[in-house]
C-alpha atoms as a PDB file:
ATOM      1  CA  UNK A   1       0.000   0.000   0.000  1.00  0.00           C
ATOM      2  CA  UNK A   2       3.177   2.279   0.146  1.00  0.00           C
ATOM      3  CA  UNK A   3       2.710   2.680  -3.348  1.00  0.00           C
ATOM      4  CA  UNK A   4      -0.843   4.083  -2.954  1.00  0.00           C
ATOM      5  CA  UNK A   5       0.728   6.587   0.080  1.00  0.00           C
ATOM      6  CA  UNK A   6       3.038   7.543  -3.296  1.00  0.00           C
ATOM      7  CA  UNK A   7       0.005   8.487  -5.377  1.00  0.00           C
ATOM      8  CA  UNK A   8      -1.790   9.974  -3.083  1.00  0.00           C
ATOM      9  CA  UNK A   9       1.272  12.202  -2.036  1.00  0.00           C
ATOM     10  CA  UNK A  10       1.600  13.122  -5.510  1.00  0.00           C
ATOM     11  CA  UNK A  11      -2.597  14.374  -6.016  1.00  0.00           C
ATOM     12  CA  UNK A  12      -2.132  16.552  -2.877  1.00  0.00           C
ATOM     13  CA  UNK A  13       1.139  18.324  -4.831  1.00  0.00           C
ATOM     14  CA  UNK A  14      -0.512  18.666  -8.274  1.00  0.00           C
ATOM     15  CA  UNK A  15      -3.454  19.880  -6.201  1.00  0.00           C
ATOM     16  CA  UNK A  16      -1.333  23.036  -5.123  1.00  0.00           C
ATOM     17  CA  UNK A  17      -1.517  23.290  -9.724  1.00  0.00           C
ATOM     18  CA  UNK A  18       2.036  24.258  -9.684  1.00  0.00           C
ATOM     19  CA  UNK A  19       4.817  23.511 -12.138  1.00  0.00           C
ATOM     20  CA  UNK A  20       7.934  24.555 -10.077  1.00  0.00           C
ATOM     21  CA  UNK A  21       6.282  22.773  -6.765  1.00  0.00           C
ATOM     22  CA  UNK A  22       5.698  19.349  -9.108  1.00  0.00           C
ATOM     23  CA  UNK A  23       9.102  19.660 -10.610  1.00  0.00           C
ATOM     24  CA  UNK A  24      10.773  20.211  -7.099  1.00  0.00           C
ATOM     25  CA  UNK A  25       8.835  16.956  -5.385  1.00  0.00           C
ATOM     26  CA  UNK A  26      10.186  15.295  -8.280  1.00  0.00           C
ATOM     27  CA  UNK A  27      13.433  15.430  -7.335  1.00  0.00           C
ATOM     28  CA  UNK A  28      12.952  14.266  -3.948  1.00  0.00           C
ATOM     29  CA  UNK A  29      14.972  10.588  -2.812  1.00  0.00           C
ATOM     30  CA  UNK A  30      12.129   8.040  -1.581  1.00  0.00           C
ATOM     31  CA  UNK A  31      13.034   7.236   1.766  1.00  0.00           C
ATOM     32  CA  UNK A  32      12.315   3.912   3.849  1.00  0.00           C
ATOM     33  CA  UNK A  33       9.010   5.427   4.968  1.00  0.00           C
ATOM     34  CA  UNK A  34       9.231   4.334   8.521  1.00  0.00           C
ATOM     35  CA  UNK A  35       6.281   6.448   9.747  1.00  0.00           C
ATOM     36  CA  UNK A  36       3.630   5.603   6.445  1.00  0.00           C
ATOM     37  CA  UNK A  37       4.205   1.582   7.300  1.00  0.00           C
ATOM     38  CA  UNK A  38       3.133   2.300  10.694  1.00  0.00           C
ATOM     39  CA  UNK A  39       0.199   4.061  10.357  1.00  0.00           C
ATOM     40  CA  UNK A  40      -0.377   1.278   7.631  1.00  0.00           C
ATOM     41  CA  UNK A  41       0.022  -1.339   9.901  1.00  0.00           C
ATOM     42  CA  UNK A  42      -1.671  -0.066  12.737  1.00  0.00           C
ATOM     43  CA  UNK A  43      -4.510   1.177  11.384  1.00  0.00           C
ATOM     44  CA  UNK A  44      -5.190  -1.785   8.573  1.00  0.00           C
ATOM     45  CA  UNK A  45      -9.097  -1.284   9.811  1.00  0.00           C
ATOM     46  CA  UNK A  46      -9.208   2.096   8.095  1.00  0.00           C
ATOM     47  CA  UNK A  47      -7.219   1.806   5.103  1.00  0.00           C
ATOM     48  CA  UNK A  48      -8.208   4.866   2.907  1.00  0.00           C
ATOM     49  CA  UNK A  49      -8.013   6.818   6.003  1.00  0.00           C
ATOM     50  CA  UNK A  50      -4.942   5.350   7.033  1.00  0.00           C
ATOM     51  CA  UNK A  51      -3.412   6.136   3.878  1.00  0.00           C
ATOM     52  CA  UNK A  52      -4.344   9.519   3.735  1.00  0.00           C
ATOM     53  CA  UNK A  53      -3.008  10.055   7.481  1.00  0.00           C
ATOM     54  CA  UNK A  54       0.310   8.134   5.853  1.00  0.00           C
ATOM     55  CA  UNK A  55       0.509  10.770   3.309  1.00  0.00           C
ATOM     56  CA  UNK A  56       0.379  13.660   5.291  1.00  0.00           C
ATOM     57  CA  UNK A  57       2.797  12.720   7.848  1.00  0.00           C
ATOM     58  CA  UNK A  58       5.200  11.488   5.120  1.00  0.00           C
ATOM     59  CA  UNK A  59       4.857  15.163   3.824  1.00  0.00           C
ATOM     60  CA  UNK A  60       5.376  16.844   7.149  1.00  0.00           C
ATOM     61  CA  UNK A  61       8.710  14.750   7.526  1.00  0.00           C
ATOM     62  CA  UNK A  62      10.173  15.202   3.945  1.00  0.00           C
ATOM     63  CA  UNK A  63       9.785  19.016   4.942  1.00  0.00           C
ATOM     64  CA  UNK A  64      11.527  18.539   8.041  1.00  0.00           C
ATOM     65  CA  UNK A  65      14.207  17.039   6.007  1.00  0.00           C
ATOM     66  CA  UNK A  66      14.866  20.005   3.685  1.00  0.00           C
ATOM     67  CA  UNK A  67      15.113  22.337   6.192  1.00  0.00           C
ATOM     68  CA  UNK A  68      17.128  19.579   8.057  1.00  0.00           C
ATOM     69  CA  UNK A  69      19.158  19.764   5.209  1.00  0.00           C
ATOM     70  CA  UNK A  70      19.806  23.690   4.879  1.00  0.00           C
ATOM     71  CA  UNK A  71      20.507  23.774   8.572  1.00  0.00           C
ATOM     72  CA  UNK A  72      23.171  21.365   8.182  1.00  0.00           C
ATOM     73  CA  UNK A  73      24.661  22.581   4.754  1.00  0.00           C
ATOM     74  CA  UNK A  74      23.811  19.055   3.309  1.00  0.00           C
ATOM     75  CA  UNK A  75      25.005  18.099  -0.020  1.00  0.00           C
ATOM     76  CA  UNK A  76      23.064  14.844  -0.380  1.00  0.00           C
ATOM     77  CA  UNK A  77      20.116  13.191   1.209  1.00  0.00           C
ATOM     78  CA  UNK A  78      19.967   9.405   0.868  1.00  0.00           C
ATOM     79  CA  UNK A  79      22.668   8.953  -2.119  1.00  0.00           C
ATOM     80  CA  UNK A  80      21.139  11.579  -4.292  1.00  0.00           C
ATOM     81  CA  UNK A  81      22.041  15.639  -4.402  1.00  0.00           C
ATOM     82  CA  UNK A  82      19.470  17.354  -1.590  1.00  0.00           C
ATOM     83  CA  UNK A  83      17.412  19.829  -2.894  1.00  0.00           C
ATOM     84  CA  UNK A  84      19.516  22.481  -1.508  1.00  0.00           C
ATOM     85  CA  UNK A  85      22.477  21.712  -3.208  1.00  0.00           C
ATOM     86  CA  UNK A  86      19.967  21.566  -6.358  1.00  0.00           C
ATOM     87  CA  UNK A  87      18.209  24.577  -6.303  1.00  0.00           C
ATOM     88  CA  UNK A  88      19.821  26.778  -3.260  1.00  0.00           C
ATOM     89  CA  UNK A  89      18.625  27.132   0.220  1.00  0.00           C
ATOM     90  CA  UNK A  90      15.872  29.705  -0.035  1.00  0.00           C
ATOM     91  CA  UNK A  91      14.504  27.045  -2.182  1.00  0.00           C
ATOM     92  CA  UNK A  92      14.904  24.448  -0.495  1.00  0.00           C
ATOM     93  CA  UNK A  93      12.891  26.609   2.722  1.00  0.00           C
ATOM     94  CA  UNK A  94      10.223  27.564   0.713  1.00  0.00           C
ATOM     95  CA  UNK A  95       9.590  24.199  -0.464  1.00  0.00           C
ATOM     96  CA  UNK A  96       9.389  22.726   3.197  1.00  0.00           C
ATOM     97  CA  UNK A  97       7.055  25.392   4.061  1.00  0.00           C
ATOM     98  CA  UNK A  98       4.674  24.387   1.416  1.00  0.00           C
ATOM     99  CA  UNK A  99       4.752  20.999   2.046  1.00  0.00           C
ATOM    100  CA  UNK A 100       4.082  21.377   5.961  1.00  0.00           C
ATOM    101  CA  UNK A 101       1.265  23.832   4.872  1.00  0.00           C
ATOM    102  CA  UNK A 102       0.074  21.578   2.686  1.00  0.00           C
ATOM    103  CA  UNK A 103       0.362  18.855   4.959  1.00  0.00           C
ATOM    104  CA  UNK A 104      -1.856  21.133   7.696  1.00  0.00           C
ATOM    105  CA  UNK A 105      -4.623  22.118   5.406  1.00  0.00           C
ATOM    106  CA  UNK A 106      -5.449  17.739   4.600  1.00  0.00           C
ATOM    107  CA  UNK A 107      -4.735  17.225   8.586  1.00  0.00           C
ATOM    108  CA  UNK A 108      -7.692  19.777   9.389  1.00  0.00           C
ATOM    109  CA  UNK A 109      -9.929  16.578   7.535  1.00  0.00           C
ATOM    110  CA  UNK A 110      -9.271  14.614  10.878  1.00  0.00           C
ATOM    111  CA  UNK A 111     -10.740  14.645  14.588  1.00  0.00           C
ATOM    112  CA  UNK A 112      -8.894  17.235  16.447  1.00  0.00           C
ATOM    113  CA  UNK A 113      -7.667  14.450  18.710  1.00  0.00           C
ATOM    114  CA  UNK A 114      -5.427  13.671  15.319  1.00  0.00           C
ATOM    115  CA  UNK A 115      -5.098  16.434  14.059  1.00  0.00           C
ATOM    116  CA  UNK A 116      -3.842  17.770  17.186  1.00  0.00           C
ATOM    117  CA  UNK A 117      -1.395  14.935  17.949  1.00  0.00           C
ATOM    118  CA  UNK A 118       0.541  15.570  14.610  1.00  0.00           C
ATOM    119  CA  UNK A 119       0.747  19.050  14.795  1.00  0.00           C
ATOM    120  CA  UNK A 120       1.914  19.107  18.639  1.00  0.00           C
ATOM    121  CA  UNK A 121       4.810  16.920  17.354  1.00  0.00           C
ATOM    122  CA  UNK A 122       5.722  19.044  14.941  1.00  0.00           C
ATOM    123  CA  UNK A 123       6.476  21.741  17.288  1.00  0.00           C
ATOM    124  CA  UNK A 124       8.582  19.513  18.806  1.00  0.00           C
ATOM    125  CA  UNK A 125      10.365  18.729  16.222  1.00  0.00           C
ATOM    126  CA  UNK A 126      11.143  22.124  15.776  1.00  0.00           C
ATOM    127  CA  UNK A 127      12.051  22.709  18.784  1.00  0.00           C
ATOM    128  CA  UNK A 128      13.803  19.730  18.611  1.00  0.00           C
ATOM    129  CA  UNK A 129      15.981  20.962  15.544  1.00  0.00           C
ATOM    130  CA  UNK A 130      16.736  23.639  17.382  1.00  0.00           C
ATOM    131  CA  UNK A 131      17.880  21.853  19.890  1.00  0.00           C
ATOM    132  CA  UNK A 132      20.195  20.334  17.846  1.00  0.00           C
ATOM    133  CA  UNK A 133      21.732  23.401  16.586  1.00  0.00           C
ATOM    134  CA  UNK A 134      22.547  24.509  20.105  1.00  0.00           C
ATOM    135  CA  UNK A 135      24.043  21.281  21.398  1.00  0.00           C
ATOM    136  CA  UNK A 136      26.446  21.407  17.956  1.00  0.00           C
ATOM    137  CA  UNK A 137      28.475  24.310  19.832  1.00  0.00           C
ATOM    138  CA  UNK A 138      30.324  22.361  21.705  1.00  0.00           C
ATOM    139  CA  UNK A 139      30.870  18.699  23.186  1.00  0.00           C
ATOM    140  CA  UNK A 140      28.087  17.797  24.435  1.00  0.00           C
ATOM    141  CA  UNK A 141      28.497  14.801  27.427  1.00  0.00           C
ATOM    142  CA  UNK A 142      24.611  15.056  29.393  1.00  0.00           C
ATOM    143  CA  UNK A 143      22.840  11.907  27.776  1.00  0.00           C
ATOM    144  CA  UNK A 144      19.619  13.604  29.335  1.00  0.00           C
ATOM    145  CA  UNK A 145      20.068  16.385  26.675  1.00  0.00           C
ATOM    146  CA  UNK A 146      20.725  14.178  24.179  1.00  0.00           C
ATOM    147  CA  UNK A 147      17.889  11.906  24.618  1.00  0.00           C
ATOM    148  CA  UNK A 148      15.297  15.522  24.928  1.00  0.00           C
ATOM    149  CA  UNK A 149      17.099  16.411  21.582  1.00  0.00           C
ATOM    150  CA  UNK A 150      16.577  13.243  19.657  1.00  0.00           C
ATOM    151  CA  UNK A 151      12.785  12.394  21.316  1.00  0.00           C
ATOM    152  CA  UNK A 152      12.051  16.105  20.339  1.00  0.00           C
ATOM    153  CA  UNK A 153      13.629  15.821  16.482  1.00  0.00           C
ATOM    154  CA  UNK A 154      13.093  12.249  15.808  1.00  0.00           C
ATOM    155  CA  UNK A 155      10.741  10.274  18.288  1.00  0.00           C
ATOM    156  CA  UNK A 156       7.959  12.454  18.612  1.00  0.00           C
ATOM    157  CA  UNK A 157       6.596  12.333  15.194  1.00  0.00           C
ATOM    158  CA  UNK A 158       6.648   8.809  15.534  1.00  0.00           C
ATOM    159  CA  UNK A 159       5.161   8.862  18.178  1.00  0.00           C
ATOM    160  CA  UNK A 160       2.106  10.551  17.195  1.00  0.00           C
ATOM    161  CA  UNK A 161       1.838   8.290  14.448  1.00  0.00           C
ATOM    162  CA  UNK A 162       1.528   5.758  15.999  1.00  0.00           C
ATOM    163  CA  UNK A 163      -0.950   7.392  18.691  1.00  0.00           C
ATOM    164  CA  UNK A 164      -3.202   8.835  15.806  1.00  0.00           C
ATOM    165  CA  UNK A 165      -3.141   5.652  13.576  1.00  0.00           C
ATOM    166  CA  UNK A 166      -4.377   3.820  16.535  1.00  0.00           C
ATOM    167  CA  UNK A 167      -6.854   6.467  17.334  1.00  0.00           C
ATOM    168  CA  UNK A 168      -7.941   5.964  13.999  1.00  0.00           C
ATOM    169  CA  UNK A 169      -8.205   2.026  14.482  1.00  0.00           C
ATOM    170  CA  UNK A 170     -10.025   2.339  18.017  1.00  0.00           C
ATOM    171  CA  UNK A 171      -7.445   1.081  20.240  1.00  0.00           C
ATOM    172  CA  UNK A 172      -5.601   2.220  23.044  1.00  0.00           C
ATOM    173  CA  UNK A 173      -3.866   5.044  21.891  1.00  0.00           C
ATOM    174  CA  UNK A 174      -1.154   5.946  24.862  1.00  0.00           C
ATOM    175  CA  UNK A 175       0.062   2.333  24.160  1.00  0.00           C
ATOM    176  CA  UNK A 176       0.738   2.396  20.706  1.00  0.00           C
ATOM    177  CA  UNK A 177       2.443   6.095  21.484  1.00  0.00           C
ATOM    178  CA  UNK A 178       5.008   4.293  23.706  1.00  0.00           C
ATOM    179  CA  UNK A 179       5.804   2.069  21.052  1.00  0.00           C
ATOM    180  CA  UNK A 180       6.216   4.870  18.462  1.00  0.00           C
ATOM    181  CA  UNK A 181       8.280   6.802  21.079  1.00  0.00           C
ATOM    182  CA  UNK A 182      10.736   3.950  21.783  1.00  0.00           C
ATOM    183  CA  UNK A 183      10.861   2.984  17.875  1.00  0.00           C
ATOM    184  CA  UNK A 184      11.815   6.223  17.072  1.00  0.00           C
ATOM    185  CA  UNK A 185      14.327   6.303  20.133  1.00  0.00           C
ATOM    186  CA  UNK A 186      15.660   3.308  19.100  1.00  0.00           C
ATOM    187  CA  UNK A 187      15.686   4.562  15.051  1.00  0.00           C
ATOM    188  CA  UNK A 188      17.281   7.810  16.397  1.00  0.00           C
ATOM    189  CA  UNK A 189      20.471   5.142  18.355  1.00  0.00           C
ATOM    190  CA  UNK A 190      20.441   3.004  15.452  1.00  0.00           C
ATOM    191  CA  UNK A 191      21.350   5.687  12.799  1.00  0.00           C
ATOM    192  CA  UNK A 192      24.112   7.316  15.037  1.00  0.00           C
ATOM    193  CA  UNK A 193      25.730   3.727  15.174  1.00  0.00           C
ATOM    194  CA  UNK A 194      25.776   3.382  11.853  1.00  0.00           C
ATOM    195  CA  UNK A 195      27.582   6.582  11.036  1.00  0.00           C
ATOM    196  CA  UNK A 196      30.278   5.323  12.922  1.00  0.00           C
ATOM    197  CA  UNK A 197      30.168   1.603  11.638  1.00  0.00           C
ATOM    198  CA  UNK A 198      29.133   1.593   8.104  1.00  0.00           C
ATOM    199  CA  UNK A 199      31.347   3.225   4.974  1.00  0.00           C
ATOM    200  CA  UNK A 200      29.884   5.798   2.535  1.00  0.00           C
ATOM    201  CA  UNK A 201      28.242   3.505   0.000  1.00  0.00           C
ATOM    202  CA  UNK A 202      25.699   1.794   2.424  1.00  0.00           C
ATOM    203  CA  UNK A 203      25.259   5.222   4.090  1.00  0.00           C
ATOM    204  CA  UNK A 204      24.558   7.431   1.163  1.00  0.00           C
ATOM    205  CA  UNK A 205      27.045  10.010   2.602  1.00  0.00           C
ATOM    206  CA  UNK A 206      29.955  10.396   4.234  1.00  0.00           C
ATOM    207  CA  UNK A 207      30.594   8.158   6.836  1.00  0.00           C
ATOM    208  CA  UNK A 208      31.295   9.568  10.541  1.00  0.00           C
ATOM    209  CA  UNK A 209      29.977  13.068   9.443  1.00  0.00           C
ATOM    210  CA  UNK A 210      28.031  13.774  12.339  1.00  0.00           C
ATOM    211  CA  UNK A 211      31.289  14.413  14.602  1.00  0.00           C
ATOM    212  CA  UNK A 212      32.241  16.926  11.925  1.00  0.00           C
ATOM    213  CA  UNK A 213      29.251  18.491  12.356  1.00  0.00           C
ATOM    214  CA  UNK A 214      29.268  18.694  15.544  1.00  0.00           C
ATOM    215  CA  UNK A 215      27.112  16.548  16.621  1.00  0.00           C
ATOM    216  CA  UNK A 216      27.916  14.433  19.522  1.00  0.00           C
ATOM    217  CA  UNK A 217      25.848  11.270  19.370  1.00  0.00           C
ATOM    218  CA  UNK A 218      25.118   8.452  22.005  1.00  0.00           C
ATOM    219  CA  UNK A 219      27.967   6.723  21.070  1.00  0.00           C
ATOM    220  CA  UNK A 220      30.181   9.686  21.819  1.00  0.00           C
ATOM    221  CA  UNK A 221      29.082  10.088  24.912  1.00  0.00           C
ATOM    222  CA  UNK A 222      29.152   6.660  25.875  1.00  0.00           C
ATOM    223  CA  UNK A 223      32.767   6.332  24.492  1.00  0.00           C
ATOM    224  CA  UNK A 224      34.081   9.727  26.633  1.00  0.00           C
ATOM    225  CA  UNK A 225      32.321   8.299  29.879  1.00  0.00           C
ATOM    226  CA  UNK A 226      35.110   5.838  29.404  1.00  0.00           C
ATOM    227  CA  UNK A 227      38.095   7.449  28.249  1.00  0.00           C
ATOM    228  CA  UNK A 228      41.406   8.227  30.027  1.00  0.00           C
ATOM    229  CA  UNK A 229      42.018  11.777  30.458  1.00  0.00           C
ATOM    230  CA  UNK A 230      44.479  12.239  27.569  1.00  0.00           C
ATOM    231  CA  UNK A 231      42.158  10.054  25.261  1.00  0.00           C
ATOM    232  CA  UNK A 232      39.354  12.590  26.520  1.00  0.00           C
ATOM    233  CA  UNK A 233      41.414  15.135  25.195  1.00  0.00           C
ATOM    234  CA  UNK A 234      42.075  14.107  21.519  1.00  0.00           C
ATOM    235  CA  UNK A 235      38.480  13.009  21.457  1.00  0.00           C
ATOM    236  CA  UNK A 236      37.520  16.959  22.497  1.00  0.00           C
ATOM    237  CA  UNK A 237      40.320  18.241  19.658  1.00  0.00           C
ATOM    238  CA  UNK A 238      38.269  16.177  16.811  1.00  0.00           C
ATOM    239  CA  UNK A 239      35.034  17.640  17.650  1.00  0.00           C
ATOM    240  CA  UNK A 240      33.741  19.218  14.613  1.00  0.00           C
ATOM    241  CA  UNK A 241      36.972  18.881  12.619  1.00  0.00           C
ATOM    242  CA  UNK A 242      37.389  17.113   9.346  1.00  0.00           C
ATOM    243  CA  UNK A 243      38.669  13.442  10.020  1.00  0.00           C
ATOM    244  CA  UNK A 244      41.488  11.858   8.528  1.00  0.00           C
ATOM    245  CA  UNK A 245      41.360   8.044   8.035  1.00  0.00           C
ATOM    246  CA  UNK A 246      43.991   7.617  10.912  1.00  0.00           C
ATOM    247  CA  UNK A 247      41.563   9.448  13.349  1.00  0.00           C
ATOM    248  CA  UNK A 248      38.439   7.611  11.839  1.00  0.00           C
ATOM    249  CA  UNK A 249      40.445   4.549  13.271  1.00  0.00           C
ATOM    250  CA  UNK A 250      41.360   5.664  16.327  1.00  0.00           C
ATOM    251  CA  UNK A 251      37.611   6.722  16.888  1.00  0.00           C
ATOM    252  CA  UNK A 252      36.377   3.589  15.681  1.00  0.00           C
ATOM    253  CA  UNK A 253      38.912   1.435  17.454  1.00  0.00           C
ATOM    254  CA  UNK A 254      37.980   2.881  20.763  1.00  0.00           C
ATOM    255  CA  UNK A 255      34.046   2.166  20.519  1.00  0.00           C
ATOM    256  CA  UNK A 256      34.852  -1.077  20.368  1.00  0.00           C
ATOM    257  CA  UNK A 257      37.285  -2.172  23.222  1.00  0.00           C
ATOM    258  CA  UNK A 258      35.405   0.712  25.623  1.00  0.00           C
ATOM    259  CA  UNK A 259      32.221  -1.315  25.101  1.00  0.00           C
ATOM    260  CA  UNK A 260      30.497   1.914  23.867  1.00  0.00           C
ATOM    261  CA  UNK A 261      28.938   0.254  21.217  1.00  0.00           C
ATOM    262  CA  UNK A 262      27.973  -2.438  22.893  1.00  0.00           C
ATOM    263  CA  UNK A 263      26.177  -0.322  25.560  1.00  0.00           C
ATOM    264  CA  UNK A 264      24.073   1.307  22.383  1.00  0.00           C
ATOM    265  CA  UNK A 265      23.060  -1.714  20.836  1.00  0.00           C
ATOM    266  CA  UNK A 266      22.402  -2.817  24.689  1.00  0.00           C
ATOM    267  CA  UNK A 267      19.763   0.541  25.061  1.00  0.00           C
ATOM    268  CA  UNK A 268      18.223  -0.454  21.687  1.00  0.00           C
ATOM    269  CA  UNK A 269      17.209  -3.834  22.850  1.00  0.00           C
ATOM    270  CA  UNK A 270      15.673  -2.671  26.116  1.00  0.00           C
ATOM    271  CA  UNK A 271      13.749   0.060  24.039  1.00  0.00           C
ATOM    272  CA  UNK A 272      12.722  -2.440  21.245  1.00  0.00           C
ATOM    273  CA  UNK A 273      11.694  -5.186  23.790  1.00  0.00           C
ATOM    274  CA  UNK A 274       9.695  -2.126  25.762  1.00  0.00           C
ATOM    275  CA  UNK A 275       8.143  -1.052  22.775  1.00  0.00           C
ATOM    276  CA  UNK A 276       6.781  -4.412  21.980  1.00  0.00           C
ATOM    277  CA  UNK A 277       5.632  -5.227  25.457  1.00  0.00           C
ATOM    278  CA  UNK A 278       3.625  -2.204  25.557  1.00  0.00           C
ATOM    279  CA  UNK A 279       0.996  -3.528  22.430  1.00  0.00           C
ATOM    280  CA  UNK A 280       1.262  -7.623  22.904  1.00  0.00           C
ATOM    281  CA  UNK A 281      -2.025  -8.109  23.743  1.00  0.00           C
ATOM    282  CA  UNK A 282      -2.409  -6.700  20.101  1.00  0.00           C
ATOM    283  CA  UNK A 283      -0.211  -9.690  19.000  1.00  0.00           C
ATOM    284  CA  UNK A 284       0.711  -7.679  15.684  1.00  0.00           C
ATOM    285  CA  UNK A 285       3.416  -9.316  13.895  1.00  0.00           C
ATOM    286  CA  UNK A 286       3.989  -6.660  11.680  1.00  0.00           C
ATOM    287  CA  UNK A 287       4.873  -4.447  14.472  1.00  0.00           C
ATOM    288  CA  UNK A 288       7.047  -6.508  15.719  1.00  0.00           C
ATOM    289  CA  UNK A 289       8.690  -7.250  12.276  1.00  0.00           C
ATOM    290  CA  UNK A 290       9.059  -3.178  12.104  1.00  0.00           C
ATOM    291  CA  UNK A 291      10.977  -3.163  15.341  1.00  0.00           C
ATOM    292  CA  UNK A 292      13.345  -6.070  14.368  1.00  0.00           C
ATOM    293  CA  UNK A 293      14.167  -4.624  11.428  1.00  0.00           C
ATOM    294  CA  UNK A 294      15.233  -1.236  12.292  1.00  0.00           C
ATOM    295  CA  UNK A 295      17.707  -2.534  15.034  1.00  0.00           C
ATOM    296  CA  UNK A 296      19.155  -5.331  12.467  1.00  0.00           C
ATOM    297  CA  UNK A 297      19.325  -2.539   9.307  1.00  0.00           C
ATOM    298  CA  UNK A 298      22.836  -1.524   7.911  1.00  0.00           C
ATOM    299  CA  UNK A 299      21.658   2.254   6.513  1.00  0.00           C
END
């Protein structure tokens, strides 16, 4: 049914009857659709409504992802050249603007139980972005800021989701959020490991570029918890630098005898097995087949 959250994405832009907004969507990377397939499976009662609630939320995260993009002077989004490196920044910000409005005017077609859920969580996520811009001034080593950040900018959307698809269904709602929440928790782990652990081909960018952003992931923090003070040090001096393959090594060499990786993938599977506890007596396997394969994935 993904492919029907496709079309239907496509009638709401050539409803806006403009030839600059089609050509831009166009050029847009399909992603893996994490939050569509969940709405999808959750709410498999109410499919036409389920796949318009798909659509929008899709929407409201590809426009997160192009201003995502301008914030963080992104070349490329998932192997492919982001729109801002297409058509400029100001483009790239006007075109996330229209999709979120877009995205608003369909969500007012909901209860205001829904429609309220989705928007809340985009405020977070804003907030949530920003956020993330503040923490990329310096090392950041409180995990509690870390985890606000990435459950504000990643989990929350999810999150409501989840809440709204099941909402939608006409089951308990605040159970099916805590398994959004942790999923995109998890998602949110999962994806900083992997910048670390997987090359540029599988990634579709540059491999441990969030460090040269300045972004100081779980794993980071986990690996200076258990650093000597000198290796504290030349962990500190790398922050936001470009790396050179000898201190890609060194980085990647140390998450693995310190355990720090370990302790991620450890988090993951308490907030996997959490999130699946929380909806058993749904006994969807589905669900659990979404959870299993975001910790497994390799991009």
């Amino acid at each position: 049914m993904l492919n029907r959250v496709d079309e239907n994405i496509e009638k709401f832009i050539k409803d806006l009857d403009d030839d600059r907004v089609i050509e831009l969507y166009k050029n847009i990377s399909s992603g893996k659709k994490l939050r569509a397939k969940l709405i999808l499976k959750i709410a498999d009662n109410q499919t036409e409504k389920a796949i318009i609630l798909a659509s929008i939320v899709e929407m409201i995260h590809a426009a997160s992802l192009l201003h995502d993009d301008v914030i963080d002077d992104a070349n490329t989004r998932r192997g492919q050249k982001s729109i801002n490196a297409l058509f400029g920044d100001k483009t790239a910000i006007m075109f996330g603007d229209i999709l979120y409005s877009k995205a608003f005017y369909e969500l007012c077609n909901f209860s205001t139980v829904i429609s309220q859920s989705i928007s809340g969580a985009v405020s977070k996520l804003s907030v949530g972005e920003l956020l993330d811009v503040e923490l990329s001034k310096q090392f950041n080593s409180n995990v509690e800021k870390y985890f606000d950040m990435i459950y504000k900018k990643t989990a929350s959307l999810i999150e409501a989701a989840a809440y709204s698809a099941a909402f939608l269904a006409g089951y308990d709602s605040d159970k099916f959020a805590l398994y959004g929440k942790n999923l995109g928790l998890a998602f949110q782990i999962i994806d900083d490991i992997l910048d670390i652990t997987s090359d540029d081909k599988t990634l579709g960018k540059p491999s441990m570029n969030d460090y040269k952003e300045g972004k100081t992931t779980l794993p980071y923090i986990y690996l200076y918890e258990k650093l000597d003070s000198g290796e504290k040090q030349r962990l500190l001096s790398l922050f936001g630098q470009e790396l050179n393959e000898k201190d890609k090594e060194w980085i990647k060499q140390k998450m693995e005898t310190s355990g720090a990786l370990k302790e991620c993938f450890t988090l993951v599977n308490k907030l996997g097995n959490e999130a699946l506890q929380s909806i058993q007596e749904y006994k969807n396997s589905d669900l659990e087949k979404i959870i299993k394969d975001m910790i497994q994935r390799e991009y």
